[in-house]
Each structure stands twice: as C-alpha cells, then as structure tokens.
N, C-alpha and C. Protein backbone atom coordinates (compact mmCIF):
# COMPACT_ATOMS: atom_id res chain seq x y z
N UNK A 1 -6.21 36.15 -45.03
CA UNK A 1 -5.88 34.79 -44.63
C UNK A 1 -7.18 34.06 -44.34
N UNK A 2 -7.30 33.21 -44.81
CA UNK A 2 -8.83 32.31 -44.76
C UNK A 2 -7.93 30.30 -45.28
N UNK A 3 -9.15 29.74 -44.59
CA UNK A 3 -8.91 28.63 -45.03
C UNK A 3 -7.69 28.25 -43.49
N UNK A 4 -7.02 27.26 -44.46
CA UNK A 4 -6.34 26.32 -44.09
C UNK A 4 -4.66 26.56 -44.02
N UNK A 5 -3.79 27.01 -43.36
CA UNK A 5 -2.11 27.32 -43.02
C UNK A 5 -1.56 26.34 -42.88
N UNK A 6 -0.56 25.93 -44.02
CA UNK A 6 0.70 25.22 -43.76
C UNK A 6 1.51 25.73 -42.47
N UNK A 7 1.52 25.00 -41.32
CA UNK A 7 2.55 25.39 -40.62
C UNK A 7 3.73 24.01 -40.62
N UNK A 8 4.96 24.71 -41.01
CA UNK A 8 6.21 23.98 -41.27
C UNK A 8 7.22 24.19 -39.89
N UNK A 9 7.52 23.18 -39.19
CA UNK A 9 8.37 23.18 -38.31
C UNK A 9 9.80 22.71 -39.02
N UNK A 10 9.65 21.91 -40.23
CA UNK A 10 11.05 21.56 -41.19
C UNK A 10 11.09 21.91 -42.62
N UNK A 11 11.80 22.02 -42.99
CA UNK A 11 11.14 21.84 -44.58
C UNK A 11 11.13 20.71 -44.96
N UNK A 12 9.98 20.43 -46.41
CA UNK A 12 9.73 19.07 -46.78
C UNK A 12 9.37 19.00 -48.02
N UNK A 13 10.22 18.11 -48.73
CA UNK A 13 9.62 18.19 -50.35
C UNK A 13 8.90 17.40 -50.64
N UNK A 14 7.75 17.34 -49.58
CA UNK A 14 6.05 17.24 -49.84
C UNK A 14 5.54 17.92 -50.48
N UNK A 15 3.83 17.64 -51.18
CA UNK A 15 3.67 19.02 -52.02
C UNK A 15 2.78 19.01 -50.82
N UNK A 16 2.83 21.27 -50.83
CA UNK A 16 1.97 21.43 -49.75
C UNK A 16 0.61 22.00 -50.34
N UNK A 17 -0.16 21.76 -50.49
CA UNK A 17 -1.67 22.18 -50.73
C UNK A 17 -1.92 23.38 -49.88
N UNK A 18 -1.73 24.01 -49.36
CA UNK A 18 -2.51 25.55 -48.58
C UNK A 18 -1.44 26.50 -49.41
N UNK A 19 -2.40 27.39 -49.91
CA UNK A 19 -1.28 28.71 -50.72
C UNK A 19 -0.53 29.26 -49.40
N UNK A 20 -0.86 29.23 -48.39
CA UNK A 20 0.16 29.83 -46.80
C UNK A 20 0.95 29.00 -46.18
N UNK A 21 2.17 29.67 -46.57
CA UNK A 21 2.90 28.83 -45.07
C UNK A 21 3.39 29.12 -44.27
N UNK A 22 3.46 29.25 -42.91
CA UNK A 22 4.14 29.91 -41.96
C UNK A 22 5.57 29.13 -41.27
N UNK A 23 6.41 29.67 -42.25
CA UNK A 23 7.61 28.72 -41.40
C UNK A 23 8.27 28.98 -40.15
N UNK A 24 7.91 28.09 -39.28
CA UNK A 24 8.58 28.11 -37.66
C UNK A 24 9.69 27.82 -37.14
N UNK A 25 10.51 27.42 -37.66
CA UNK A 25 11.79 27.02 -37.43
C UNK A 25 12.41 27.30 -38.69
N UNK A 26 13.97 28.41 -38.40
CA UNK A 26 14.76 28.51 -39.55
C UNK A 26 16.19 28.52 -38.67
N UNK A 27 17.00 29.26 -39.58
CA UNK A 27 18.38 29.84 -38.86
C UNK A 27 18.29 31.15 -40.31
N UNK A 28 19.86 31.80 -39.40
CA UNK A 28 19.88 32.99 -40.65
C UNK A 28 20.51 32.40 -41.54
N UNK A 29 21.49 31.40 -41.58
CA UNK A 29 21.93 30.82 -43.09
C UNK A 29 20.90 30.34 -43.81
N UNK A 30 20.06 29.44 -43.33
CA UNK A 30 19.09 28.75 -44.20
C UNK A 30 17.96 29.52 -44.81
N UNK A 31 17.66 30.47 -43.97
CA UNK A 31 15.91 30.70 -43.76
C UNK A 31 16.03 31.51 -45.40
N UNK A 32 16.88 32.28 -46.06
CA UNK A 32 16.61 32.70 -47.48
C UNK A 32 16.34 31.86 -48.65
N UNK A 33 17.13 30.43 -48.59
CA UNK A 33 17.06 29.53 -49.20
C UNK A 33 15.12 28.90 -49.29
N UNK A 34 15.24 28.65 -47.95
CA UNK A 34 13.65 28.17 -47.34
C UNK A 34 12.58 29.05 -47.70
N UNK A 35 12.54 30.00 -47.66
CA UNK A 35 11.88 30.84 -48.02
C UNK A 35 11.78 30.89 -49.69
N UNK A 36 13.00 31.38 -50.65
CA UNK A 36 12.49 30.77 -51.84
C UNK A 36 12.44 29.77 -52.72
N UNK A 37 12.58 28.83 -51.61
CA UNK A 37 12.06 27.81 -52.08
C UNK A 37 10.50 27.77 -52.48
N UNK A 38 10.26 27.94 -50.49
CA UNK A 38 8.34 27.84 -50.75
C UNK A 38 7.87 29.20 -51.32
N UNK A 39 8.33 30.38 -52.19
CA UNK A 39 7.79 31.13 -52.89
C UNK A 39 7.82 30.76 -54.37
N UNK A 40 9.18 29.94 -54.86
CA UNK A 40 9.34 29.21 -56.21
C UNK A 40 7.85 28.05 -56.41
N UNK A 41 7.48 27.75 -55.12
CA UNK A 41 6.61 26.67 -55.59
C UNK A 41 4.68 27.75 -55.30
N UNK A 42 4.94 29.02 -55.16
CA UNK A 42 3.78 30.14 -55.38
C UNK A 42 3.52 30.13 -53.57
N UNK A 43 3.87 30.00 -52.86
CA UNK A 43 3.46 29.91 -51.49
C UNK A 43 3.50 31.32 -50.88
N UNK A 44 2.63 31.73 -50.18
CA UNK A 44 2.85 32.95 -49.32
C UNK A 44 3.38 32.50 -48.05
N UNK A 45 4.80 33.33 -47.66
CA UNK A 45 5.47 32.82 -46.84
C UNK A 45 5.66 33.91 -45.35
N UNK A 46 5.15 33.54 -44.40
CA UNK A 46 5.15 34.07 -42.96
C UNK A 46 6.27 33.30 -42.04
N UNK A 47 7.16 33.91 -40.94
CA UNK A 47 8.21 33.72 -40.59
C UNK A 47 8.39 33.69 -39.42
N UNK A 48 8.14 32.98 -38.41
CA UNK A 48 8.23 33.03 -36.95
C UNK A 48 9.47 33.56 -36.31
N UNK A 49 9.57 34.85 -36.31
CA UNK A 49 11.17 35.30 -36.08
C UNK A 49 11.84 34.89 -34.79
N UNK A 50 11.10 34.38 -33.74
CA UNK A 50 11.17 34.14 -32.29
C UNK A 50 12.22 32.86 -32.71
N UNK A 51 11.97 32.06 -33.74
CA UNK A 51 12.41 30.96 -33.95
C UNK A 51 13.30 30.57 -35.04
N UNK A 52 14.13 31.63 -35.06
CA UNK A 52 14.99 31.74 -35.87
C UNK A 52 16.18 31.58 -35.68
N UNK A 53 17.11 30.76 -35.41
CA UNK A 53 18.23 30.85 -34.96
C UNK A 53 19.36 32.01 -35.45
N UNK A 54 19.81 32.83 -34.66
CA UNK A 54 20.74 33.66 -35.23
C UNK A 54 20.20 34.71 -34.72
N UNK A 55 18.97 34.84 -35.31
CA UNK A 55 18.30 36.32 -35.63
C UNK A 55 17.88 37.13 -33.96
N UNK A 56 18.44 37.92 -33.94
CA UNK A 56 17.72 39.01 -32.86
C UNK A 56 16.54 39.56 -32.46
N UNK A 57 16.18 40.59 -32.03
CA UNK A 57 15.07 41.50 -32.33
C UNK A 57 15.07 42.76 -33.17
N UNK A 58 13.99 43.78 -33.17
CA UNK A 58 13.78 44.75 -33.47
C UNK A 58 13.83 44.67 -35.55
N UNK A 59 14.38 46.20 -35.84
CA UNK A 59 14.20 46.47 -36.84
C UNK A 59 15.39 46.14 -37.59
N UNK A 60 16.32 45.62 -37.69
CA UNK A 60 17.27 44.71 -38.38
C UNK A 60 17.17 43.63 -38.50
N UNK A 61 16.56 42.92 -37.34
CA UNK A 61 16.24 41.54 -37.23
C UNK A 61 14.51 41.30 -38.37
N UNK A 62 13.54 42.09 -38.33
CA UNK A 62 12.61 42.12 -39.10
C UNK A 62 12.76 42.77 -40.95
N UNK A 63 14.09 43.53 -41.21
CA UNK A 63 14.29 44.00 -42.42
C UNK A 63 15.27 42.73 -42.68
N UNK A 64 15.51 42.18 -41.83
CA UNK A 64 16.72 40.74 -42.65
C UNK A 64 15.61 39.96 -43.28
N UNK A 65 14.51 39.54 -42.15
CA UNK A 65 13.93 38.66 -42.70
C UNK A 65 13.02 39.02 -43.88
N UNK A 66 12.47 39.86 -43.75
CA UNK A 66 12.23 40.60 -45.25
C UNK A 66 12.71 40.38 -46.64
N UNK A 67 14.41 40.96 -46.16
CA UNK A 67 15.35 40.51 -47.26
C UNK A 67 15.56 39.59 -47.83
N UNK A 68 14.95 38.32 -46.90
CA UNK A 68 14.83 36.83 -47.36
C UNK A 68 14.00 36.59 -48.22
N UNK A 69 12.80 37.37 -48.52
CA UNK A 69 12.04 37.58 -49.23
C UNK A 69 10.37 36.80 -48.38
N UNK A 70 10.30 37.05 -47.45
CA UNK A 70 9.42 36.64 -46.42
C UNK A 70 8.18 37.40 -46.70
N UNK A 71 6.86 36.90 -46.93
CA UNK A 71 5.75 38.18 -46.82
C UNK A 71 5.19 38.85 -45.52
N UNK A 72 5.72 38.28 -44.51
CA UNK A 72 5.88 38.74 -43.23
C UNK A 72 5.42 37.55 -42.20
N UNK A 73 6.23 38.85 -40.85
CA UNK A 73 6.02 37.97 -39.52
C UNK A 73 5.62 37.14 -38.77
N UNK A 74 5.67 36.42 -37.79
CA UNK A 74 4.85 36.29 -36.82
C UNK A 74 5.76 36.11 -35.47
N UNK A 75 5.27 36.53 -34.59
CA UNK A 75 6.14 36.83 -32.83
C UNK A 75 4.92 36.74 -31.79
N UNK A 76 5.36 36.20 -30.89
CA UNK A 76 5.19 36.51 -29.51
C UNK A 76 5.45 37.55 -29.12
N UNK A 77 6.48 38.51 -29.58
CA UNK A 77 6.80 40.00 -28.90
C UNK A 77 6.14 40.87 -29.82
N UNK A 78 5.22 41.69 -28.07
CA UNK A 78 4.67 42.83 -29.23
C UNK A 78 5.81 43.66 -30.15
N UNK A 79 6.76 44.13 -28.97
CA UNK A 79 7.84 45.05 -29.70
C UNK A 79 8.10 44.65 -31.27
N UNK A 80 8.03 43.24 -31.40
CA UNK A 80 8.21 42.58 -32.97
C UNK A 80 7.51 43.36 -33.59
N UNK A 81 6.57 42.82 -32.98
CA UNK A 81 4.79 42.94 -33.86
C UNK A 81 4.63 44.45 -34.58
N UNK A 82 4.89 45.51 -33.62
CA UNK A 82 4.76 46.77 -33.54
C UNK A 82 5.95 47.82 -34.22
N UNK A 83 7.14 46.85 -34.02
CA UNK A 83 8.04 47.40 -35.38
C UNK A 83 7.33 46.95 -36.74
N UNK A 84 7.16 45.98 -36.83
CA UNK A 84 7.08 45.41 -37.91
C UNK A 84 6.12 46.26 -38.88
N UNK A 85 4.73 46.42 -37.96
CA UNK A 85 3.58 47.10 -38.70
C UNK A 85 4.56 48.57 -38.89
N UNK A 86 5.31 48.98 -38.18
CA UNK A 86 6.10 50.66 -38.38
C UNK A 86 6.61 50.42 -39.43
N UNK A 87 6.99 49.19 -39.93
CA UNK A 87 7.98 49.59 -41.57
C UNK A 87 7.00 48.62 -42.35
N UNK A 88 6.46 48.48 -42.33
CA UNK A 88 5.08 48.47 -43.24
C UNK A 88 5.31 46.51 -43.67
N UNK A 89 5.67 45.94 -42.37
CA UNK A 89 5.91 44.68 -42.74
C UNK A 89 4.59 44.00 -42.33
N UNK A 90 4.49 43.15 -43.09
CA UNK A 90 3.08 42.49 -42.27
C UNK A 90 2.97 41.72 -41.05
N UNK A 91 1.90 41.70 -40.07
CA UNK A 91 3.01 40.73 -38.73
C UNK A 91 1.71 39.81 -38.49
N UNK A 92 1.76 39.22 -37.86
CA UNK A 92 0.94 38.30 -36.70
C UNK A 92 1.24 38.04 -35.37
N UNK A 93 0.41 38.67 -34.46
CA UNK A 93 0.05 38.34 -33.24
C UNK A 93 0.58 36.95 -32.35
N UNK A 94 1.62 36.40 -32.18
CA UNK A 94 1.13 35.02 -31.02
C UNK A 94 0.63 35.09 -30.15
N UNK A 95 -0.41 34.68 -29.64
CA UNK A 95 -1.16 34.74 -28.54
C UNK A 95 -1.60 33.36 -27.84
N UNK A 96 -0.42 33.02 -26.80
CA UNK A 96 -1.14 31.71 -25.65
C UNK A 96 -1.95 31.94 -24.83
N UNK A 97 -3.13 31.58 -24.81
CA UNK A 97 -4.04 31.27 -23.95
C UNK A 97 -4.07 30.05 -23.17
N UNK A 98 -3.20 30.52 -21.73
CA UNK A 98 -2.72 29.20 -20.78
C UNK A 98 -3.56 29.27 -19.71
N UNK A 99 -4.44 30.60 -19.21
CA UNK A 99 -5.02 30.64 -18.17
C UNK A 99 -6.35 31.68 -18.63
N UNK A 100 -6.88 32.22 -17.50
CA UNK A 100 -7.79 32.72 -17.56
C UNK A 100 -6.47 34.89 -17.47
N UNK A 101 -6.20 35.00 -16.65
CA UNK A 101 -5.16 35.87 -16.05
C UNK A 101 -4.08 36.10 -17.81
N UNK A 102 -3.98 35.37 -18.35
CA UNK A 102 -3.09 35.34 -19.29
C UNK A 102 -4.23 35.75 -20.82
N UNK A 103 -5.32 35.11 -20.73
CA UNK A 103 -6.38 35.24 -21.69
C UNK A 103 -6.76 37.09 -21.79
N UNK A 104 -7.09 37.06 -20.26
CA UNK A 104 -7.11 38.89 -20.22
C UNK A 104 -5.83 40.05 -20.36
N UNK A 105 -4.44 39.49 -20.09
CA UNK A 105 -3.85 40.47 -20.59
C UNK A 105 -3.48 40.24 -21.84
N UNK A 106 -3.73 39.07 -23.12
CA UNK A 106 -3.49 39.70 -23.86
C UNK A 106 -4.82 39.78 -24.65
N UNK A 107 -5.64 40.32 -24.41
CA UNK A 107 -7.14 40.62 -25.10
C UNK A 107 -6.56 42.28 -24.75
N UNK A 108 -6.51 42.38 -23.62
CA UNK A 108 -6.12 43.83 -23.08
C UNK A 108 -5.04 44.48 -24.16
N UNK A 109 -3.86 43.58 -24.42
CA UNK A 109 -3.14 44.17 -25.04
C UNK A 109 -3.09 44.23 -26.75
N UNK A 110 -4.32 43.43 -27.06
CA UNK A 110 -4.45 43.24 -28.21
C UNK A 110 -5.07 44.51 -28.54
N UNK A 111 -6.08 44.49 -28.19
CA UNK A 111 -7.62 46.14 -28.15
C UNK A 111 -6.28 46.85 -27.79
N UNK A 112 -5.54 47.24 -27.08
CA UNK A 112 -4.93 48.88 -26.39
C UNK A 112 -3.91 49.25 -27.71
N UNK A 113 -3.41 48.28 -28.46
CA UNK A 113 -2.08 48.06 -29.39
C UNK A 113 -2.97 47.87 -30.73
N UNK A 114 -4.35 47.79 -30.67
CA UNK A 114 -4.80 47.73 -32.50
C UNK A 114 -4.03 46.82 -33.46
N UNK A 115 -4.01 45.94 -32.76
CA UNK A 115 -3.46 44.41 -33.45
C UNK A 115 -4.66 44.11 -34.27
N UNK A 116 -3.83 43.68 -35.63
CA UNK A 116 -5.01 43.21 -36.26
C UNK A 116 -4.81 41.88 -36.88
N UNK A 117 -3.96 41.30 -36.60
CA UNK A 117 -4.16 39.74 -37.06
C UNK A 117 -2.99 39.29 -35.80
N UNK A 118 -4.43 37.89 -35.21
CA UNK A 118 -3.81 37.25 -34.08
C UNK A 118 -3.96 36.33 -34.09
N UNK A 119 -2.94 34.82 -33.96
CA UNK A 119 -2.88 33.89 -33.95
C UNK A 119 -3.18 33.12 -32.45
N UNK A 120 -4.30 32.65 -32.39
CA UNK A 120 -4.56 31.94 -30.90
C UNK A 120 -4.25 30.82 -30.84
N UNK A 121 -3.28 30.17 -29.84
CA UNK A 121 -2.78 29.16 -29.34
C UNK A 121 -3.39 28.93 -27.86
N UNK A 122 -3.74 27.86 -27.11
CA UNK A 122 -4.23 26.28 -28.38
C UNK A 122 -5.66 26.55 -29.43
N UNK A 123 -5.35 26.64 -30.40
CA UNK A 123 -6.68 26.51 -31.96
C UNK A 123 -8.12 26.29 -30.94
N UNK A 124 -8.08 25.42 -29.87
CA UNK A 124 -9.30 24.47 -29.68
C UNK A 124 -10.36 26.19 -28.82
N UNK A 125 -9.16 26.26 -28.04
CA UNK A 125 -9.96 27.33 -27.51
C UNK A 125 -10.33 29.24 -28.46
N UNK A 126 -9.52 29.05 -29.32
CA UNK A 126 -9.47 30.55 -30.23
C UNK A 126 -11.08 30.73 -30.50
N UNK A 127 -12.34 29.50 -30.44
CA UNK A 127 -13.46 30.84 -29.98
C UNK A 127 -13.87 31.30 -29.59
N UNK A 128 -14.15 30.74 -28.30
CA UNK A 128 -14.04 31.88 -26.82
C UNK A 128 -13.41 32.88 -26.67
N UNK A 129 -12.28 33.02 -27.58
CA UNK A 129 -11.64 34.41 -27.08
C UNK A 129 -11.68 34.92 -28.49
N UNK A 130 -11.91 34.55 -29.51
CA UNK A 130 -12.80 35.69 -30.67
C UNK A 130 -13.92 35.87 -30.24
N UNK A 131 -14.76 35.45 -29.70
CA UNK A 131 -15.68 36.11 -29.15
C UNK A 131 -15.53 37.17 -28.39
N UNK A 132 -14.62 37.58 -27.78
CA UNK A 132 -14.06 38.48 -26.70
C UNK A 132 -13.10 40.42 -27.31
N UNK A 133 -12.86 39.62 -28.84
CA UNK A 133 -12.44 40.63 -30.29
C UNK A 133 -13.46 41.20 -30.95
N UNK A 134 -13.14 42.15 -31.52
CA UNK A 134 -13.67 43.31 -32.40
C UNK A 134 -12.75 42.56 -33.77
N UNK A 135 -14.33 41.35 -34.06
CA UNK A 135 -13.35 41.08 -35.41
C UNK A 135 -13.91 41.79 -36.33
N UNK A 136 -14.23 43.19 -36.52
CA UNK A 136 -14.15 44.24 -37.81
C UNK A 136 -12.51 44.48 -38.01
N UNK A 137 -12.13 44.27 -38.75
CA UNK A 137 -10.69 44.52 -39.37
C UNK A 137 -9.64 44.06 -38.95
N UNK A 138 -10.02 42.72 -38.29
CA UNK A 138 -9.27 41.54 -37.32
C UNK A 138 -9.23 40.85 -38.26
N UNK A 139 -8.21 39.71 -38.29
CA UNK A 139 -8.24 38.57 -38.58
C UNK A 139 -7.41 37.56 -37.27
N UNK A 140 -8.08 36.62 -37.21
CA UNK A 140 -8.09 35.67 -35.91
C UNK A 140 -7.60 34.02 -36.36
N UNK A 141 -6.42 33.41 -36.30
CA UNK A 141 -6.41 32.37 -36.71
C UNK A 141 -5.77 31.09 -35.58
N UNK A 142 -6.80 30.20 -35.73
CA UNK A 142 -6.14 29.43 -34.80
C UNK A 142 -5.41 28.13 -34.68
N UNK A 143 -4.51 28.04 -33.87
CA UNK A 143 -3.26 27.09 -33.93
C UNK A 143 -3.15 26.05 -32.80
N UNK A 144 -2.67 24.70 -33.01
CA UNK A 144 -2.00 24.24 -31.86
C UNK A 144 -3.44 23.24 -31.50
N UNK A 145 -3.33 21.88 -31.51
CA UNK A 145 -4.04 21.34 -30.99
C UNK A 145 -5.23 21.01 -31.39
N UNK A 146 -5.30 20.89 -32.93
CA UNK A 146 -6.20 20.50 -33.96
C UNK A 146 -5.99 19.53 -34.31
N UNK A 147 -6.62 17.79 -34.17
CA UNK A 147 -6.15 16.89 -34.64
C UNK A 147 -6.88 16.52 -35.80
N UNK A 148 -8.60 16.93 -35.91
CA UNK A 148 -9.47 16.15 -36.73
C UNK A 148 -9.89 17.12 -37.52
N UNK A 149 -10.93 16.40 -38.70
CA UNK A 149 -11.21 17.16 -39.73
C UNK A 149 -11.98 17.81 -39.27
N UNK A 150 -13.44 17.22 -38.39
CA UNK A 150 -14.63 17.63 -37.47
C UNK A 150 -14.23 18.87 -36.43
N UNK A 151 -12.72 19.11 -35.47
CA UNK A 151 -12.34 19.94 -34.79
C UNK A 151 -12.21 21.29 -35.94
N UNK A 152 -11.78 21.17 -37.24
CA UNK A 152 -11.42 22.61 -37.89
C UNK A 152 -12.45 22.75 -38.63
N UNK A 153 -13.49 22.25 -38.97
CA UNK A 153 -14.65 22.20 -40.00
C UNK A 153 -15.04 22.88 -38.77
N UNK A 154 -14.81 22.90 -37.51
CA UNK A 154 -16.13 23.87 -36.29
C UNK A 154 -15.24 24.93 -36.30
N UNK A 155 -14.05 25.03 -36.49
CA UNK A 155 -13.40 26.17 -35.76
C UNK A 155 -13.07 27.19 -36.75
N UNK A 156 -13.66 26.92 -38.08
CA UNK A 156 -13.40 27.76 -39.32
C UNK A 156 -14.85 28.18 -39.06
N UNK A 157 -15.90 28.26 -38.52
CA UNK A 157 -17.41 28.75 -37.89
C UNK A 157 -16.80 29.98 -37.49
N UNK A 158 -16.38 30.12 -36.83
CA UNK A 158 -15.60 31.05 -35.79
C UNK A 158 -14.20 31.79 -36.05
N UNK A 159 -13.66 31.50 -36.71
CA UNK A 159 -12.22 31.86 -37.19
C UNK A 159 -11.68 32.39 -38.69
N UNK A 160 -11.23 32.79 -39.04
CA UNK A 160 -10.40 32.91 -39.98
C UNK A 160 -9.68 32.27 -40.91
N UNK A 161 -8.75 31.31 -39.64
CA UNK A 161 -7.70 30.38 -40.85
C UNK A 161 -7.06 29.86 -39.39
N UNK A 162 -6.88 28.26 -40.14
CA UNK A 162 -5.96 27.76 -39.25
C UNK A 162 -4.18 27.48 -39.65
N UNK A 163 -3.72 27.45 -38.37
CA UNK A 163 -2.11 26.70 -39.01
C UNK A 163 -1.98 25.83 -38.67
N UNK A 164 -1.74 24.81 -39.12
CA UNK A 164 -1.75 23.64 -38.90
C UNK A 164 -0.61 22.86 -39.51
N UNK A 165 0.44 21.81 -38.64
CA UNK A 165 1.30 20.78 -39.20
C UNK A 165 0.60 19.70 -40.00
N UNK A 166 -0.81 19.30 -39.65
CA UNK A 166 -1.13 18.13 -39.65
C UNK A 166 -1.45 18.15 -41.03
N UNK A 167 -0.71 17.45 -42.44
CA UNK A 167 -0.30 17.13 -43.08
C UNK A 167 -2.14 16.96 -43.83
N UNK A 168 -2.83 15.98 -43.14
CA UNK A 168 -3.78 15.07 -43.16
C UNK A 168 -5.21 16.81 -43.91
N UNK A 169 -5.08 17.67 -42.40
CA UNK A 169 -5.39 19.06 -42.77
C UNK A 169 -5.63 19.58 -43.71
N UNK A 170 -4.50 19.79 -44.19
CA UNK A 170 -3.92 20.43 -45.12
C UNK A 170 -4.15 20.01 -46.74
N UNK A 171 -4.53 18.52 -46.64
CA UNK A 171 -5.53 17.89 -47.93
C UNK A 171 -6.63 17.67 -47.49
N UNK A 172 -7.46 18.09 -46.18
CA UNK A 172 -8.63 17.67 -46.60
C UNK A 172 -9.73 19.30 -46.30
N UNK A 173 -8.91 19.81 -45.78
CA UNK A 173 -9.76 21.55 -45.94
C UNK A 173 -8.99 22.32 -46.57
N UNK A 174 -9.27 22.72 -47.49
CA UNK A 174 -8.90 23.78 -48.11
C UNK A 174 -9.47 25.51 -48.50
C-alpha cells in the first residue's frame, strides 16, 4: 500500500483515481454488490467490518466479507485483526490516537500482537507515532484530518499511504 487511499463513506459513480479503496460504510445486503462494483472498475477493495451493518464479529463475520469478494479488512478490534491474519485474510490495524495514555497502549499492543499494517487516526499526527514503530515489515497509513495537498505531500515523508475522502486528494497525489 503506498500512495494515495480512496476512502468511501458512500458509494459514488465518480471516477476514483487511487487503485485502493477502503470502503467504510456498507450493510450485508449491499456490501457484495459494492464491492464488485469497485473491483469491476480494477480497484483493490478493503472493508471496514466495524461498519457494516448486519455483520458481527469473528470468523464468519470476516469469511462473509471475503465472500463478497473483499481483498481484506480493516477493524478497530484486535480480535478482528487477529482472526483475520489466522485465515490468511489480509487486515488493517485502526488505531486512534486521542491521548498520550491511548497512544501507548496501542503502540504496546501493536509490537506485543506483530501487527503489521496500521492505520493511524488523526493522519496529522501518524508521524510521531511511526516514529515510535519498527517500520521493517510495517506498513503505516494515515487517516482522518488531511485537508491539503501540502499536509499529505509531508505526511507521505513519513508514511506509507493515506486514506483519504477528500476527493480533491485523490486527483492530485497519486
């Protein structure tokens, strides 16, 4: 994952310029449809399962979305996270950074659990706390609170890949 992430809170028959998209909002009726849709148009498609209406946890809830034809995850719950990598699904990390207390347990739980791709929320701060990672066989991408071209042109210095709604983004880094 490098560059620039479509993040989709709706779907939109915009064309989206980033080969990634991470869709954040589905239900279980829709989300198969949604999904190949943005694979019909070549998109690699990641799936915020937290935000799925319908859908549960664990390992039924991560082999459905699969079935949708999803290239994998992304959660806030490790338990997600940690099934997911067990059946060989691909996942991503959510990680809010709201405090200082919150920054350390999940750095703690990132290193103890061998997470290897983590999404830092808010984007602005994700390099201070890649700095804080073992990015050998990490990937680190950051989200949430990127408005300008100048904010992700610095934060791709430091990062991986961003996700980003902002439309504007999404045509002008690639």
């Amino acid at each position: 994952m490098k560059g620039i992430i479509a993040a989709l809170w709706e779907m939109t028959s915009e064309d989206i310029k980033p080969s990634m998209v991470f869709l954040l909002r589905s239900n279980i009726i829709d989300l198969k449809y949604q999904v190949k849709s943005l694979k019909d148009k070549g998109k690699k498609v990641y799936v915020d399962m937290d935000f799925v209406e319908g859908l549960g946890e664990g390992e039924f809830a991560i082999n459905y979305v699969r079935s949708c034809g999803a290239d994998g995850i992304i959660t806030v719950k490790l338990k997600n996270y940690l099934q997911a990598r067990k059946l060989g699904v691909p996942a991503i990390l959510r990680f809010f950074a709201l405090d200082s207390r919150a920054v350390e347990r999940g750095i703690n739980q990132i290193l103890t659990n061998d997470v290897d791709t983590v999404e830092i929320l808010p984007g602005l701060v994700a390099p201070k706390i890649a700095s804080k990672l073992p990015r050998r066989n990490m990937t680190v991408i950051a989200a949430g609170l990127i408005e300008t071209v100048e904010e992700a042109k610095e934060l791709l210095k430091h990062v991986d890949a961003i996700s980003t709604s902002s439309k504007t983004l999404w045509d002008s880094i690639i």
